[in-house]
C-alpha atoms as a PDB file:
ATOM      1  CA  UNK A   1    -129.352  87.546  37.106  1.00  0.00           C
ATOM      2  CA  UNK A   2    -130.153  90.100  40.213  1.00  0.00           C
ATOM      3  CA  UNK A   3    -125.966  90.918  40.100  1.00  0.00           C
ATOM      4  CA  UNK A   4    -126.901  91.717  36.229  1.00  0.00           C
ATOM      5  CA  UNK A   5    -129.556  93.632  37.092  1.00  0.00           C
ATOM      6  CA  UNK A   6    -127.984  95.781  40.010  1.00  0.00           C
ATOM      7  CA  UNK A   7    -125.029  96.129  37.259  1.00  0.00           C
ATOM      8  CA  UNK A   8    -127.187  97.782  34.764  1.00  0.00           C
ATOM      9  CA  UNK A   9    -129.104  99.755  38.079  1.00  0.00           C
ATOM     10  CA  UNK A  10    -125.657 101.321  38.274  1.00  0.00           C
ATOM     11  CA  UNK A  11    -124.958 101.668  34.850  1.00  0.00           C
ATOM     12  CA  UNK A  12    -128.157 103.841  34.877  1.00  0.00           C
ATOM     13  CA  UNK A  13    -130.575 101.860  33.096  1.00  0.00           C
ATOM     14  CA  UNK A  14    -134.310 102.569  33.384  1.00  0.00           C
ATOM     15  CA  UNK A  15    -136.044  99.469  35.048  1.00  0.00           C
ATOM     16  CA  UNK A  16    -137.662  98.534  31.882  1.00  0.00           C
ATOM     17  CA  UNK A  17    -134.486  98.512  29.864  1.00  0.00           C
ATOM     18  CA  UNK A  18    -133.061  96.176  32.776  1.00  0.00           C
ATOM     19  CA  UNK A  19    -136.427  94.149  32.448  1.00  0.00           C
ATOM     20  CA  UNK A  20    -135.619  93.863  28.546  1.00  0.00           C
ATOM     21  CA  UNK A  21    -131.904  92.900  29.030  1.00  0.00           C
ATOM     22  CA  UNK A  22    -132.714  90.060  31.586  1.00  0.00           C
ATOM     23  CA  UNK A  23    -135.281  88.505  29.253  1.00  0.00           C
ATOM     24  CA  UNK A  24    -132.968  88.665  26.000  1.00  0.00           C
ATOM     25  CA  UNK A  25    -130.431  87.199  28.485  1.00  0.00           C
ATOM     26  CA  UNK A  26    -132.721  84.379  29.477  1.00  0.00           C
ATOM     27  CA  UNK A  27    -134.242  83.825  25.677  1.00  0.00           C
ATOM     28  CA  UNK A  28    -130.501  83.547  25.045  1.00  0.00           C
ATOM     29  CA  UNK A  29    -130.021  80.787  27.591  1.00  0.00           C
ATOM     30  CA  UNK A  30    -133.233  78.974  26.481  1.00  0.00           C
ATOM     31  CA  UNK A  31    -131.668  78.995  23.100  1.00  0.00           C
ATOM     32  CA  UNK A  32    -128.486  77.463  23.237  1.00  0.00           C
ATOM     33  CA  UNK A  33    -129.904  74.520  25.928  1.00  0.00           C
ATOM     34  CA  UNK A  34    -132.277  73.227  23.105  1.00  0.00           C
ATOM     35  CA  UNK A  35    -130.267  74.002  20.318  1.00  0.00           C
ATOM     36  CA  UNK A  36    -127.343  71.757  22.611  1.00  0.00           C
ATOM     37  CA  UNK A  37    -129.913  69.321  23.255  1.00  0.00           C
ATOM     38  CA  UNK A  38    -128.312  69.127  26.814  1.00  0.00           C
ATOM     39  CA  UNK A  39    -130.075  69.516  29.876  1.00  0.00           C
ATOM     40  CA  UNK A  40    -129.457  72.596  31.895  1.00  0.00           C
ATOM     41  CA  UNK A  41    -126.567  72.286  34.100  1.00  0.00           C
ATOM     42  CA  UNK A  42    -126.432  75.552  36.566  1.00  0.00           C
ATOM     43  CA  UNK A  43    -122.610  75.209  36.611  1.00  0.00           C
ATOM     44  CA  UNK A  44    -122.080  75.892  33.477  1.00  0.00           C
ATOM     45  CA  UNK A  45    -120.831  79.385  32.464  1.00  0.00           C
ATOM     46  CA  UNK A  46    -121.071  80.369  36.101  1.00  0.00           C
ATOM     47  CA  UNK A  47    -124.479  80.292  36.724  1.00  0.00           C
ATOM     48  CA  UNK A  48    -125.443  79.787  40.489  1.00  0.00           C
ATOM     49  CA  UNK A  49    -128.233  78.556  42.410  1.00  0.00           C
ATOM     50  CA  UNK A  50    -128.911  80.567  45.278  1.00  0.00           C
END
């Protein structure tokens, strides 16, 4: 999520539109592990654990 961020930083987004993006990102996320019914997996999609 901080590469998103910086993205949008560069993009010109205000920090609280950036703030707004990376929770409808993560309320996305949230969403389609319990609609799966999978647990998470940080592999998938190209998510990384840092």
């Amino acid at each position: 999520l901080k590469t998103f961020a910086d993205r949008l930083q560069e993009n010109g987004k205000k920090p609280k539109q950036i703030i707004i993006a990376i929770m409808r990102k993560l309320l996305h996320q949230i969403y389609g592990i319990l609609k799966s019914g999978e647990p998470y997996n940080p592999e998938k999609r190209g998510f990384q654990t840092t």
